[in-house]
C-alpha atoms as a PDB file:
ATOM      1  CA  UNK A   1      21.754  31.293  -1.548  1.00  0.00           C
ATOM      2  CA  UNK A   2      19.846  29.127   1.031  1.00  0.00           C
ATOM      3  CA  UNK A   3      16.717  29.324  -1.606  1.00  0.00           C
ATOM      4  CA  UNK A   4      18.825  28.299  -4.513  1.00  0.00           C
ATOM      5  CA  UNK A   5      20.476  24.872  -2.195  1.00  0.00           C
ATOM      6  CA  UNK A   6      16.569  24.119  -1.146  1.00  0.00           C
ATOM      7  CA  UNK A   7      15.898  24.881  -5.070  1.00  0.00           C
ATOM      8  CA  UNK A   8      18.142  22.306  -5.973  1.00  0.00           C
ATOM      9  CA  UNK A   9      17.220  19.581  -3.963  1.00  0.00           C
ATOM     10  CA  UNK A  10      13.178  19.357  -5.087  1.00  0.00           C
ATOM     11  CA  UNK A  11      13.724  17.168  -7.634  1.00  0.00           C
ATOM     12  CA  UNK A  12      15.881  14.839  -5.813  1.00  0.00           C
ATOM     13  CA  UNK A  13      13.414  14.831  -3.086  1.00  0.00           C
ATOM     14  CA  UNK A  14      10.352  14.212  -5.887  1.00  0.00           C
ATOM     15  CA  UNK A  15      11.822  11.204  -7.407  1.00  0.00           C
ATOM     16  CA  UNK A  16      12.080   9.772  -3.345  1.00  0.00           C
ATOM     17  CA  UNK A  17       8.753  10.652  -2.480  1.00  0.00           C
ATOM     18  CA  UNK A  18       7.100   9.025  -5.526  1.00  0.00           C
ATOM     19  CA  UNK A  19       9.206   5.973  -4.838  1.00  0.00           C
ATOM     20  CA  UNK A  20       7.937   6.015  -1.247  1.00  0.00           C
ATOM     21  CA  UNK A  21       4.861   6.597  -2.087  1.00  0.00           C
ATOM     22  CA  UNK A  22       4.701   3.315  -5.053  1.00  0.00           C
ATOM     23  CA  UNK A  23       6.138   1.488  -2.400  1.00  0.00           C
ATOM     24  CA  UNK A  24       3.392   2.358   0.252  1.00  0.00           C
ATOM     25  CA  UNK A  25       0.740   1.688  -2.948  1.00  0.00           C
ATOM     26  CA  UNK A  26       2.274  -1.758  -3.116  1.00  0.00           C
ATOM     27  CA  UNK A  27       2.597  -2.713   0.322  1.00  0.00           C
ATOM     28  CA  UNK A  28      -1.070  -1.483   0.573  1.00  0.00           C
ATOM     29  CA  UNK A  29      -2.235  -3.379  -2.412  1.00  0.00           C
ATOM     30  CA  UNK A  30      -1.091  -6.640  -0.337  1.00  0.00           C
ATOM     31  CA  UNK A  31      -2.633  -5.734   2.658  1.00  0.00           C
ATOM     32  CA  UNK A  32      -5.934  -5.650   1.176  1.00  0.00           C
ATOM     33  CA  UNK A  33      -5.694  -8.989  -0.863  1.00  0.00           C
ATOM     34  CA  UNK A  34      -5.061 -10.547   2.583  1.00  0.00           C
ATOM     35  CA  UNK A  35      -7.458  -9.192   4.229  1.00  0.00           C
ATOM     36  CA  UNK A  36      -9.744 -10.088   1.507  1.00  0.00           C
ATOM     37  CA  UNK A  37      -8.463 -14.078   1.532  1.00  0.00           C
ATOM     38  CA  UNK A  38      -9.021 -13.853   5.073  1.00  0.00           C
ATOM     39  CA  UNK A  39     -12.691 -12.440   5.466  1.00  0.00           C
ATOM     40  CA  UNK A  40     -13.709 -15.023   2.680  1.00  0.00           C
ATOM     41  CA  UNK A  41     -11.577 -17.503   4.520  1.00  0.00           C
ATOM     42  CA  UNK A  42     -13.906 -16.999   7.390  1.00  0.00           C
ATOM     43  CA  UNK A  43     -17.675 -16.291   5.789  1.00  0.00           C
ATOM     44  CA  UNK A  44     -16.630 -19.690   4.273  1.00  0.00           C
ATOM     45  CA  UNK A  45     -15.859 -21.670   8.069  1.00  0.00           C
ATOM     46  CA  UNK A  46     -18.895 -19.704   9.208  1.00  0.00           C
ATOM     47  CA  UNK A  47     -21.149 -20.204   6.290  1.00  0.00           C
ATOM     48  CA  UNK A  48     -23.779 -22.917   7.833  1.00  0.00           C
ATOM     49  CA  UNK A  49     -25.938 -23.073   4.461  1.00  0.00           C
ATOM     50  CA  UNK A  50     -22.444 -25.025   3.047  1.00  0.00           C
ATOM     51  CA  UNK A  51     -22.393 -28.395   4.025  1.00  0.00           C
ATOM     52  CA  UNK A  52     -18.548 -29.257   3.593  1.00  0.00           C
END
């Protein structure tokens, strides 16, 4: 009985976990692009063969 109820509930529990996890993707997909503006932000301020 127990194994059917914990049966029952795996595809309820996939569908959460892959939205978690495209969520996670997302929010990880963002971190990166700001990282990446700010690094470039940076070389640029620290780039001394730029005269601007």
């Amino acid at each position: 009985k127990v194994l059917e109820d914990v049966t029952g509930f795996a595809p309820r529990y996939m569908e959460e976990m892959e939205s978690v996890f495209d969520q996670s993707q997302e929010e990880e997909r963002k971190r990166i692009s700001f990282l990446k503006q700010a690094f470039l932000a940076i070389h640029r301020h620290l780039d001394i063969t730029n005269n601007e």
